[in-house]
N, C-alpha and C. Protein backbone atom coordinates (compact mmCIF):
# COMPACT_ATOMS: atom_id res chain seq x y z
N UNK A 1 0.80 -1.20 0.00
CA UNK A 1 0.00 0.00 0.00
C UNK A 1 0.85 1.27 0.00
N UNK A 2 2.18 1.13 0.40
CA UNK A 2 2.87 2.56 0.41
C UNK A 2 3.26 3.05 -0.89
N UNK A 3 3.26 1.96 -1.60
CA UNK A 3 3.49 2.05 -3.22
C UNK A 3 2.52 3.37 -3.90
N UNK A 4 1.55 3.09 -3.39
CA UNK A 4 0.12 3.89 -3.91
C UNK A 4 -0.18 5.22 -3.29
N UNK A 5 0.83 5.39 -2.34
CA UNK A 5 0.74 6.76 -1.42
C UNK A 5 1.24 7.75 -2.37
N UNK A 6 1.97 7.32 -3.64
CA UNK A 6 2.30 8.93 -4.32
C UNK A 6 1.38 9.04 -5.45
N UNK A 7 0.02 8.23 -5.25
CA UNK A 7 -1.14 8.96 -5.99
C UNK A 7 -1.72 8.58 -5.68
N UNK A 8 -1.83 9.04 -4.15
CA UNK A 8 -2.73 9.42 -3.53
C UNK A 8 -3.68 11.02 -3.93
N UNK A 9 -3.04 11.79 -4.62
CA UNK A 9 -3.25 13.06 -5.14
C UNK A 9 -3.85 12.66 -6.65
N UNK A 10 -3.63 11.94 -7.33
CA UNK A 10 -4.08 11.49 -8.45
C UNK A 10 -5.80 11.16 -8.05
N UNK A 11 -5.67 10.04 -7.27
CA UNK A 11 -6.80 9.61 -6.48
C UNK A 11 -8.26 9.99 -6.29
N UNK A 12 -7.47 10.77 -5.47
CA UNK A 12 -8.81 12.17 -4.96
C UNK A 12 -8.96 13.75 -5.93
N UNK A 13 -8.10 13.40 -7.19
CA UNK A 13 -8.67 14.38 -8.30
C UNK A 13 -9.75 13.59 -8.63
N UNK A 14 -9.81 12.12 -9.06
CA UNK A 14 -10.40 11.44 -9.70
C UNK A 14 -11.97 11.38 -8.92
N UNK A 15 -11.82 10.93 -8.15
CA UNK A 15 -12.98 10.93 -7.07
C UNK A 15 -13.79 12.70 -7.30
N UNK A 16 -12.67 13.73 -7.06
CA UNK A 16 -13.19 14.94 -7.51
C UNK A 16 -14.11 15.41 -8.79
N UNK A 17 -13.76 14.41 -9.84
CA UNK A 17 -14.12 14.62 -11.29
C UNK A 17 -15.62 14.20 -11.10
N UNK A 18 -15.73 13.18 -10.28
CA UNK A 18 -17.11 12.32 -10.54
C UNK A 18 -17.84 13.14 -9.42
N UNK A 19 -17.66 13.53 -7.73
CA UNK A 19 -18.16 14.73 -7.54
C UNK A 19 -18.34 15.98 -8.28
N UNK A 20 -17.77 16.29 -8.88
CA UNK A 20 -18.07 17.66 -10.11
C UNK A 20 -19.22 17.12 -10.85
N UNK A 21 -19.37 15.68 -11.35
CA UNK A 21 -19.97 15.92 -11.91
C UNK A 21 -21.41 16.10 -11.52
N UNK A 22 -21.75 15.13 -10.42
CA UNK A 22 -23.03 15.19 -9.75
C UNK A 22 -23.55 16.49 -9.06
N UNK A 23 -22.24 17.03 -8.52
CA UNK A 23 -22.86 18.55 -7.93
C UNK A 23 -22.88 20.01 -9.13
N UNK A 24 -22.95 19.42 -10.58
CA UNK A 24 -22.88 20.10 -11.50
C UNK A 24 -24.95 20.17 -11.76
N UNK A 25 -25.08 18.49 -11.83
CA UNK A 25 -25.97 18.20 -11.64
C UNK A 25 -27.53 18.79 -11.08
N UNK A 26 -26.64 18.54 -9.59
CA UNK A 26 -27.76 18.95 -8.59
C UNK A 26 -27.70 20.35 -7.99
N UNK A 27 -26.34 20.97 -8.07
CA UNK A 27 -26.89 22.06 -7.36
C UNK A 27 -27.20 23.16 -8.17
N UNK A 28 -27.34 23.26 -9.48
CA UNK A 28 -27.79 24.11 -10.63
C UNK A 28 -29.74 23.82 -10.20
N UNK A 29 -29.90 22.88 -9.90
CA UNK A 29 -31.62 22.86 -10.08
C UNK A 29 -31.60 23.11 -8.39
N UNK A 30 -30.96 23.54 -7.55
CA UNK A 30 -31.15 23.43 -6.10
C UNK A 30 -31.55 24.80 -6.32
N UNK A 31 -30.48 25.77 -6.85
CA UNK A 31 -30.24 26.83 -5.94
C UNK A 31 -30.75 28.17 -7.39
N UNK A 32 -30.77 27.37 -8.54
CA UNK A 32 -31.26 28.25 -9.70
C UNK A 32 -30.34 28.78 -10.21
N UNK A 33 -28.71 28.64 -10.38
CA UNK A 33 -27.81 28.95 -10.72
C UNK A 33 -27.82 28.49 -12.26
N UNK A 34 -28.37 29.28 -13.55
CA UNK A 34 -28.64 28.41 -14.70
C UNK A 34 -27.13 28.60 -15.12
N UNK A 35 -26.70 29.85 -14.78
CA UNK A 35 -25.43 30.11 -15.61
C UNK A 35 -24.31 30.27 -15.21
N UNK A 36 -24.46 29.31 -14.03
CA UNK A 36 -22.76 29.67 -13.19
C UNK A 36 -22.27 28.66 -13.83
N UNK A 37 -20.83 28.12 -13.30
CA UNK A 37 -20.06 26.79 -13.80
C UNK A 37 -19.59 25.97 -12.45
N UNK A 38 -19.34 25.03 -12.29
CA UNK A 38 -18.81 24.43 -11.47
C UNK A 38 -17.45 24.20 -11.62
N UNK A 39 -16.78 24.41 -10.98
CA UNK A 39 -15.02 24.24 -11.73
C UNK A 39 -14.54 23.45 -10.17
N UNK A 40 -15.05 22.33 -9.42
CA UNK A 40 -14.77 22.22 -8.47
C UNK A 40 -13.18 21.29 -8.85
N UNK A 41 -13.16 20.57 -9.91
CA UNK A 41 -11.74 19.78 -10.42
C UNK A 41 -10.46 20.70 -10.88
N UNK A 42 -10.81 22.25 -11.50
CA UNK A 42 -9.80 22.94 -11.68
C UNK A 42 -9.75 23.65 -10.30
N UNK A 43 -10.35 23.77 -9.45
CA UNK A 43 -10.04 24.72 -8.29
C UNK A 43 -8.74 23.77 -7.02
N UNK A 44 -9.26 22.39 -7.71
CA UNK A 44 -8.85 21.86 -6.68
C UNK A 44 -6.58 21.34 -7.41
N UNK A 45 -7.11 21.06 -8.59
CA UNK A 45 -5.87 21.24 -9.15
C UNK A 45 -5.09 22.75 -9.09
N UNK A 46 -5.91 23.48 -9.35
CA UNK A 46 -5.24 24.89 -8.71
C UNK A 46 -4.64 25.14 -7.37
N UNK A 47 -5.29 24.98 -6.20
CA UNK A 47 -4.55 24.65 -5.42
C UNK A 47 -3.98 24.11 -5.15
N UNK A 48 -4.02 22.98 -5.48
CA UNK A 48 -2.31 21.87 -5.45
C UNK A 48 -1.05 22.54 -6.08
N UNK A 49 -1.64 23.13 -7.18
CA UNK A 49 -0.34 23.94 -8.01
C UNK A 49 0.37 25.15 -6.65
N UNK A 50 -1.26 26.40 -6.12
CA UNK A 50 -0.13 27.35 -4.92
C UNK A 50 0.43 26.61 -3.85
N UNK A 51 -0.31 25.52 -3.52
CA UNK A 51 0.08 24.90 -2.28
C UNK A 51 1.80 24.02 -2.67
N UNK A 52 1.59 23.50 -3.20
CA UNK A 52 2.77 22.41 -4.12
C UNK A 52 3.86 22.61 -5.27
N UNK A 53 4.50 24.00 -4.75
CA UNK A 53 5.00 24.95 -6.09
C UNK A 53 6.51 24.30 -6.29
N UNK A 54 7.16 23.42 -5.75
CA UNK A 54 8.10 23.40 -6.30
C UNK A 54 8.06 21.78 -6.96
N UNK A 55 7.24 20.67 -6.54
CA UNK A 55 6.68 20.19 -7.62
C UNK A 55 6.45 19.74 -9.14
N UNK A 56 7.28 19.62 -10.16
CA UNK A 56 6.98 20.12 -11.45
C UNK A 56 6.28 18.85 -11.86
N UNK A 57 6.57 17.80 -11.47
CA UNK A 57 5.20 16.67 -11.58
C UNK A 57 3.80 16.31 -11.65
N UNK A 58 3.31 17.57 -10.57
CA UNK A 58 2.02 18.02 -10.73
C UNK A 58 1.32 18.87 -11.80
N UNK A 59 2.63 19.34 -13.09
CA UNK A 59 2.30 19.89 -13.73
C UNK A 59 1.53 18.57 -14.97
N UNK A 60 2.25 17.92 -14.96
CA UNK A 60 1.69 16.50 -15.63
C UNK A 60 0.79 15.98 -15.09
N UNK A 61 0.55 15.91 -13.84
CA UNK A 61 -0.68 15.75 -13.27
C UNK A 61 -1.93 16.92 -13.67
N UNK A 62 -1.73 17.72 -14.11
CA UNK A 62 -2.57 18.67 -14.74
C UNK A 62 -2.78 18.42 -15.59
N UNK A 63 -1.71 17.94 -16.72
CA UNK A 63 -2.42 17.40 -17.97
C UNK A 63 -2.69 16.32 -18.31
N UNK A 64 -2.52 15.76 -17.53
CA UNK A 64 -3.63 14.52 -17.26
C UNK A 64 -4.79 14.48 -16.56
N UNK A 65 -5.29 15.03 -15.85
CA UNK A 65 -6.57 15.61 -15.42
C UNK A 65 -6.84 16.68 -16.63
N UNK A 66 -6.48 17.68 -17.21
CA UNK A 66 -6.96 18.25 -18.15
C UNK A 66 -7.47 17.16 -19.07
N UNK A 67 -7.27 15.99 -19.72
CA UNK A 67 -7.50 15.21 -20.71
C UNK A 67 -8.45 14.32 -20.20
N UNK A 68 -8.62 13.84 -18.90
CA UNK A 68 -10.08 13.03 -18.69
C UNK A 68 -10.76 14.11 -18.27
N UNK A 69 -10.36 15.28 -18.04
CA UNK A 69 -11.88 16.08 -18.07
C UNK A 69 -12.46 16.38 -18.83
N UNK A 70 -11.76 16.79 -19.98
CA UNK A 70 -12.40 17.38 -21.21
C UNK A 70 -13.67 16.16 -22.37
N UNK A 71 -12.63 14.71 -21.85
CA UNK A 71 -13.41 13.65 -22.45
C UNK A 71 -14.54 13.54 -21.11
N UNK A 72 -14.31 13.79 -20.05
CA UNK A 72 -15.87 13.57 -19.63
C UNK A 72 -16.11 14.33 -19.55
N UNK A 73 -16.13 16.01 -19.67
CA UNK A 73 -16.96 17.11 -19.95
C UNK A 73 -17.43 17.38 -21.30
N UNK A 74 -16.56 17.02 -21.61
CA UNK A 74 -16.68 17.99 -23.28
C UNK A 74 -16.78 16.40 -24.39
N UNK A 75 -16.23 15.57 -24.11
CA UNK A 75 -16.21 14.28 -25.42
C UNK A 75 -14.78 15.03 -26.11
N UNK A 76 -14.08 16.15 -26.37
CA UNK A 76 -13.55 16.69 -27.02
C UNK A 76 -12.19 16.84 -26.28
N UNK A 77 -11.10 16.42 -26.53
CA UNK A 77 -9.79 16.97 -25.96
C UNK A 77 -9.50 18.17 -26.79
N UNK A 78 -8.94 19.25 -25.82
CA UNK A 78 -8.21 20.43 -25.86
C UNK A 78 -8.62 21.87 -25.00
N UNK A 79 -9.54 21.69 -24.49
CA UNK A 79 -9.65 22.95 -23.33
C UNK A 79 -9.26 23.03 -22.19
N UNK A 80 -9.52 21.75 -21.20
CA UNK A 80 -8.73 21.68 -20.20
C UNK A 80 -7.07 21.09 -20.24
N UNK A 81 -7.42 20.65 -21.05
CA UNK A 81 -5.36 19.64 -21.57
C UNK A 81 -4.71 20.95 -21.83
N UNK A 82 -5.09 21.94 -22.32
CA UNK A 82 -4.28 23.27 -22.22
C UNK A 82 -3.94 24.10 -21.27
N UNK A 83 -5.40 24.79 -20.92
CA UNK A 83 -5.46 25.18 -20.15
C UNK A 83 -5.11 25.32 -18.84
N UNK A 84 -5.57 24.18 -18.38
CA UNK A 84 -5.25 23.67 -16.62
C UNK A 84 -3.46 23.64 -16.37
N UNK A 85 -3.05 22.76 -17.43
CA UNK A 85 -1.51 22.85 -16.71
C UNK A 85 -0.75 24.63 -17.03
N UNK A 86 -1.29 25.28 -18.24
CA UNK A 86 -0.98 26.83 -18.20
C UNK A 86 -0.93 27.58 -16.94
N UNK A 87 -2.18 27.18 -16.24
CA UNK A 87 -2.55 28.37 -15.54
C UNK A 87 -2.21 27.58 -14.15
N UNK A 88 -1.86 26.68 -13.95
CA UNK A 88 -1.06 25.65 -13.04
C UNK A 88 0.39 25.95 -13.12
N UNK A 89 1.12 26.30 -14.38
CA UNK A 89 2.44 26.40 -14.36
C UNK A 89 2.52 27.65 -13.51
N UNK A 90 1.63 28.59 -14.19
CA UNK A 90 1.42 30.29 -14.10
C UNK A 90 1.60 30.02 -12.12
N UNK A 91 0.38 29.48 -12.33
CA UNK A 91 0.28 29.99 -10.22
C UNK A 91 1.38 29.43 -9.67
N UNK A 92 2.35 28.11 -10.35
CA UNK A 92 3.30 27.64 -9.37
C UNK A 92 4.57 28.79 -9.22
N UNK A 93 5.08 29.46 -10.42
CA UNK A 93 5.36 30.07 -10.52
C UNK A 93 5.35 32.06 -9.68
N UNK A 94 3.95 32.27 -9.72
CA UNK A 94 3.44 32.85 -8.48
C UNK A 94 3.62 32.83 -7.47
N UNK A 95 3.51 31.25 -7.08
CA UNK A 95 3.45 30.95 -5.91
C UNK A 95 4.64 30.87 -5.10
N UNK A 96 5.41 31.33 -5.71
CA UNK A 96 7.15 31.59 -4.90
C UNK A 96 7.05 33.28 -4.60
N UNK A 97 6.44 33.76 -4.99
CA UNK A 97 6.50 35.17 -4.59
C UNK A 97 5.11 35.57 -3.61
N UNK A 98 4.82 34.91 -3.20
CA UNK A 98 3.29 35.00 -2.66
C UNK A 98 3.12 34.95 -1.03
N UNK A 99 2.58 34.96 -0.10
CA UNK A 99 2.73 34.71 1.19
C UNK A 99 1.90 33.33 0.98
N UNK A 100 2.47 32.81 1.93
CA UNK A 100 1.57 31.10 2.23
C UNK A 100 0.20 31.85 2.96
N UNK A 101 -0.83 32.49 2.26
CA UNK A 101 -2.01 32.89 3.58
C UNK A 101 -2.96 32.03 2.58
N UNK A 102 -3.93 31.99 3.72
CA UNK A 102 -5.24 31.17 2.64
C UNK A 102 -6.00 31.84 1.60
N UNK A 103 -5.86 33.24 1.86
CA UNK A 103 -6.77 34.70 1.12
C UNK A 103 -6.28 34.62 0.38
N UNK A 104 -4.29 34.99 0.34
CA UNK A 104 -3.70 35.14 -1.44
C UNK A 104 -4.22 34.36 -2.23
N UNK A 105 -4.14 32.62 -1.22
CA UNK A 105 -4.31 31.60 -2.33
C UNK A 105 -5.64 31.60 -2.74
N UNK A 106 -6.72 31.71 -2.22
CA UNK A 106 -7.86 31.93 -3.00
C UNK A 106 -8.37 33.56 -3.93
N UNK A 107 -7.30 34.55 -3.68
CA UNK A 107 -7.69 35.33 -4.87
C UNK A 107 -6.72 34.61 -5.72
N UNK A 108 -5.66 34.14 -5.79
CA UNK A 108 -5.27 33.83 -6.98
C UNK A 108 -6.16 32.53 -8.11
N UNK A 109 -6.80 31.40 -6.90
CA UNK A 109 -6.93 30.51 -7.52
C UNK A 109 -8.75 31.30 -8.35
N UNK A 110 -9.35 32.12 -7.73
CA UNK A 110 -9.97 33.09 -8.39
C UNK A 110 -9.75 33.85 -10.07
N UNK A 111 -8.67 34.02 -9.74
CA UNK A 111 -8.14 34.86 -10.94
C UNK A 111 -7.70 33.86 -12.38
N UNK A 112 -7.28 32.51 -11.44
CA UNK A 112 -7.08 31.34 -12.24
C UNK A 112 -7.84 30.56 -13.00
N UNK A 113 -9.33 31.06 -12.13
CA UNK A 113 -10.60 30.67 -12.54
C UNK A 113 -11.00 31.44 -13.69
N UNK A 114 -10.80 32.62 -13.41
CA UNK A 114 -11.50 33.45 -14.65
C UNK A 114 -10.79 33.46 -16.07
N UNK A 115 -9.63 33.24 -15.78
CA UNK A 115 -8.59 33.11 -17.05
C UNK A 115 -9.54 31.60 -17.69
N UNK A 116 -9.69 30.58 -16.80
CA UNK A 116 -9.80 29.57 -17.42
C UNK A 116 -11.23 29.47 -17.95
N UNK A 117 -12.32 30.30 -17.35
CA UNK A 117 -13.37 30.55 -18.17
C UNK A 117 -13.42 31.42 -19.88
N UNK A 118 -12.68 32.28 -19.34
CA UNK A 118 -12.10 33.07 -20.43
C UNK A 118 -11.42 31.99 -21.48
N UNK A 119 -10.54 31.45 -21.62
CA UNK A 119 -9.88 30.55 -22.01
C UNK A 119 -10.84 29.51 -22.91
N UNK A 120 -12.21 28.77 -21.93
CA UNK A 120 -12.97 27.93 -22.36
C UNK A 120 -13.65 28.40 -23.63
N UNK A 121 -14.71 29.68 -23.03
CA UNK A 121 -15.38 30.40 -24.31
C UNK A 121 -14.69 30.89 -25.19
N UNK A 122 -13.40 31.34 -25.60
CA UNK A 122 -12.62 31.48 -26.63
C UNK A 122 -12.38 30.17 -27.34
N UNK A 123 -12.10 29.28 -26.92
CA UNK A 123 -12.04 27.78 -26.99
C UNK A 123 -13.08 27.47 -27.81
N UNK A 124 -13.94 27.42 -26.77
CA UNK A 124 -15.20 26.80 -27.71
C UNK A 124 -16.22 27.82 -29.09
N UNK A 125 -15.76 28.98 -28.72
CA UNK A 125 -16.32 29.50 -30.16
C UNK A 125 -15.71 29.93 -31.20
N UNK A 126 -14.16 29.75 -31.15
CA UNK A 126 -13.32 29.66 -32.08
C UNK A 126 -13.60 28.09 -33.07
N UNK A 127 -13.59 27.39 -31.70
CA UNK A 127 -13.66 25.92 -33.03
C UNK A 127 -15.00 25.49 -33.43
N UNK A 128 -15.87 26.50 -32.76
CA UNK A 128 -17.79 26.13 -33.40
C UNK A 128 -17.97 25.13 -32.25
N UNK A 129 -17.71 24.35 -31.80
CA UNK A 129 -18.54 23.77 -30.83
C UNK A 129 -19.91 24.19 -30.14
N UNK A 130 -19.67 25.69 -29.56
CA UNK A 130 -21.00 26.41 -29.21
C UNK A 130 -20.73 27.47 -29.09
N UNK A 131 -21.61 28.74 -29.45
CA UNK A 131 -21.95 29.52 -29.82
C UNK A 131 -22.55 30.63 -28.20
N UNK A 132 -21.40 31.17 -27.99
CA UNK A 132 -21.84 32.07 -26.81
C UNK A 132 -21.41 33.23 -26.61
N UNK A 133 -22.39 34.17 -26.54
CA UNK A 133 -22.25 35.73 -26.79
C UNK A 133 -21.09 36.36 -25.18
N UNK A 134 -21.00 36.99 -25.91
CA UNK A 134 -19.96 37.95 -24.73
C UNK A 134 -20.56 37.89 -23.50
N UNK A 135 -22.08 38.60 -23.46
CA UNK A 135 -23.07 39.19 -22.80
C UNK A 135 -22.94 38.23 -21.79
N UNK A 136 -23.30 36.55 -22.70
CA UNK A 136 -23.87 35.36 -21.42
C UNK A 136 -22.72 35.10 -20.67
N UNK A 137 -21.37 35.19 -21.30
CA UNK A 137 -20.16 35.17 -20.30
C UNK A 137 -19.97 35.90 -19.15
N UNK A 138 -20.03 37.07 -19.82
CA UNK A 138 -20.14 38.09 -18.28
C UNK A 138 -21.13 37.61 -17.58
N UNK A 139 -22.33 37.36 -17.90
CA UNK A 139 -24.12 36.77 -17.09
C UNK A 139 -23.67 35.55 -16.17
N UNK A 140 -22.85 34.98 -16.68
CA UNK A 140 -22.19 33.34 -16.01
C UNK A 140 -21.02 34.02 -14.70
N UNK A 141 -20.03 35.11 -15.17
CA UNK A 141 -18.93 35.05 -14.69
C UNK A 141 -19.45 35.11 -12.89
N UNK A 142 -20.43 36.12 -12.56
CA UNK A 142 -20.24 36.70 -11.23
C UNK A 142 -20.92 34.95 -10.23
N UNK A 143 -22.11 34.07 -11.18
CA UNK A 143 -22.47 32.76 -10.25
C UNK A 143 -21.20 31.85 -9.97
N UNK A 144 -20.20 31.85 -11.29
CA UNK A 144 -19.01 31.17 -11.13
C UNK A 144 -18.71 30.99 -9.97
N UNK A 145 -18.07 32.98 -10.10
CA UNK A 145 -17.01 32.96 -9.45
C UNK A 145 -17.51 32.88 -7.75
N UNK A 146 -19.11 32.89 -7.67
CA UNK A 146 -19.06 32.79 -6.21
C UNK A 146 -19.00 31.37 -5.85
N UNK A 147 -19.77 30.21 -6.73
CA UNK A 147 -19.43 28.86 -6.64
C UNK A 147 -17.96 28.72 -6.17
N UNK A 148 -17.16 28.86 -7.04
CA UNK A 148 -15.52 28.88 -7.08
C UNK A 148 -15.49 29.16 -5.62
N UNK A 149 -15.69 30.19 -5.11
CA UNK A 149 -15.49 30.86 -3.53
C UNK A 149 -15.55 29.66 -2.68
N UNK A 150 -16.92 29.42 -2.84
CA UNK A 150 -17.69 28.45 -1.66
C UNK A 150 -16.96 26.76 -2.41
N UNK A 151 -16.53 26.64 -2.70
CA UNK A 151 -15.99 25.24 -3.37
C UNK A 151 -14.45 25.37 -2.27
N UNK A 152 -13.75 27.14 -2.73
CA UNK A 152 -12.43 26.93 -2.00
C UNK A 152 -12.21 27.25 -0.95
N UNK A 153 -13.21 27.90 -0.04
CA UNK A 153 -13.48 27.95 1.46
C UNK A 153 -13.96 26.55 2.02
N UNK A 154 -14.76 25.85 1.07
CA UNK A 154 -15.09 24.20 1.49
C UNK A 154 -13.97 23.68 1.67
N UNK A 155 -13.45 23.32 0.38
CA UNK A 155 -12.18 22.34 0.09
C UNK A 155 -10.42 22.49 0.27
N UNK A 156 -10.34 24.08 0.77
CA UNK A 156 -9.44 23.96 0.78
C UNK A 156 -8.15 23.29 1.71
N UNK A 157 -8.30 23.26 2.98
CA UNK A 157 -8.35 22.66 4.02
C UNK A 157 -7.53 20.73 3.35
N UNK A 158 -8.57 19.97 2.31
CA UNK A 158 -8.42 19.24 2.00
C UNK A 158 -7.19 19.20 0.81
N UNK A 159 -7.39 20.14 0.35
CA UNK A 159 -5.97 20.02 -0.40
C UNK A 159 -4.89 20.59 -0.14
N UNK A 160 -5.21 21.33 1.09
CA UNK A 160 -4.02 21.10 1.48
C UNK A 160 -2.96 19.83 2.21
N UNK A 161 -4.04 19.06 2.88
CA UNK A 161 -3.51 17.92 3.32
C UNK A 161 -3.41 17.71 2.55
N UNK A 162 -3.67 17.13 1.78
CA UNK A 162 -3.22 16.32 0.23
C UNK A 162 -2.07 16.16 -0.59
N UNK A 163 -1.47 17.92 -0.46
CA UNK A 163 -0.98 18.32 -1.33
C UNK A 163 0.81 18.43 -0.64
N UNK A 164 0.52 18.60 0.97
CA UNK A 164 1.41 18.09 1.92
C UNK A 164 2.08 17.21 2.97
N UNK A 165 0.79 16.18 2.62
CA UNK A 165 1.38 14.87 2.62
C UNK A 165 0.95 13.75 1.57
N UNK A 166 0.70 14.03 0.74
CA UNK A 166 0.92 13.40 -0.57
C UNK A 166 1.41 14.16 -1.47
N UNK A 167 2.37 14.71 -1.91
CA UNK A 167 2.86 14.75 -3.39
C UNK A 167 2.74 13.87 -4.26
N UNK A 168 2.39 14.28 -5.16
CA UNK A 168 2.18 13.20 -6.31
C UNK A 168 3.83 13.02 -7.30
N UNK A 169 3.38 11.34 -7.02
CA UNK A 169 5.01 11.28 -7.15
C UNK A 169 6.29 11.25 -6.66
N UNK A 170 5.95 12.02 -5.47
CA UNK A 170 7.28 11.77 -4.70
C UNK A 170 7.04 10.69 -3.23
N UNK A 171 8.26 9.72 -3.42
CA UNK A 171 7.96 8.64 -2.58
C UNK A 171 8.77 9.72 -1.20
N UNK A 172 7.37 9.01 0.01
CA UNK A 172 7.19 10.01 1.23
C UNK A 172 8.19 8.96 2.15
N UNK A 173 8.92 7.75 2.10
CA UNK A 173 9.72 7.36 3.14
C UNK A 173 11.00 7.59 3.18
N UNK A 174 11.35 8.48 2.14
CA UNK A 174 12.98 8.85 2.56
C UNK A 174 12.54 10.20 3.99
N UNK A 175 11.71 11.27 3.45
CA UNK A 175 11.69 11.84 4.59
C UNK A 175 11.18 11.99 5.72
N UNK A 176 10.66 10.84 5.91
CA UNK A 176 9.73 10.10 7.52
C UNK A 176 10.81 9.61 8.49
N UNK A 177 10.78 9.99 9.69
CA UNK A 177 12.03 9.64 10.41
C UNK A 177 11.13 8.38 11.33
């Protein structure tokens, strides 16, 4: 079993993907949110990136979570397989100049969010997939980004354990005394 402790972070993205999808589900008809997004799988890879910055493994772990998301979001690879490890490199990068507080890290993983919405709808109406006016973007951005909020005041806590005692990838018994 210790074998499996360095994806352990792999793990609980995965488990994350299939929660995203059900609370994509249900809490759009709960709460009447027609046009927010749920980004609970990039928020949570986002924070692994501020939390886990020196890391560069997790950047592959991004694009590999970018690529089963997009096939179970989209059927289509290339929005999150781009995206996510970009704006993952971006914050790790950040994240050496940043204070370790929980606030930075959630305006950044905020800001990470909006790039990656931004990112999506350019995405998708460049290659025709679907067809969405400026207007409904901005109409979507402000439910997002409060989802996003309440996702990283929920979860963050959890990735941080995660993200500090599991690295993905790095075997944890050389530095266990």
């Amino acid at each position: 079993m210790s074998a499996l402790k360095k994806y352990t972070l792999a793990f609980a993205l995965f488990i994350t993907l299939a929660l995203n999808g059900s609370l994509s589900l249900y809490l759009h008809q709960l709460f009447g949110f027609n046009s927010g997004a749920n980004l609970l799988l990039p928020i949570g890879m986002m924070l692994v990136a501020l939390i886990d910055d020196i890391n560069r493994r997790e950047l592959w772990l991004a694009f590999g979570t970018g690529i089963v998301s997009d096939v179970f979001f989209f059927g289509a690879i290339g929005a999150y397989t781009v995206s996510l490890p970009c704006v993952c490199w971006l914050l790790q990068k950040a994240a050496r100049f940043l204070p370790e507080l929980f606030w930075t890290r959630a305006v950044f993983t905020l800001i990470g969010t909006i790039f990656l919405i931004v990112y999506n709808w350019l995405f998708f109406n460049l290659t025709g997939i679907s067809r969405v006016s400026l207007g409904m973007l901005v109409k979507g951005l402000l439910p997002t980004l409060l989802w996003s909020a309440v996702f990283i005041i929920l979860t963050y806590w959890i990735w941080n354990w995660l993200a500090v005692e599991f690295p993905f990838m790095v075997k944890q018994e050389n530095y266990r005394s």
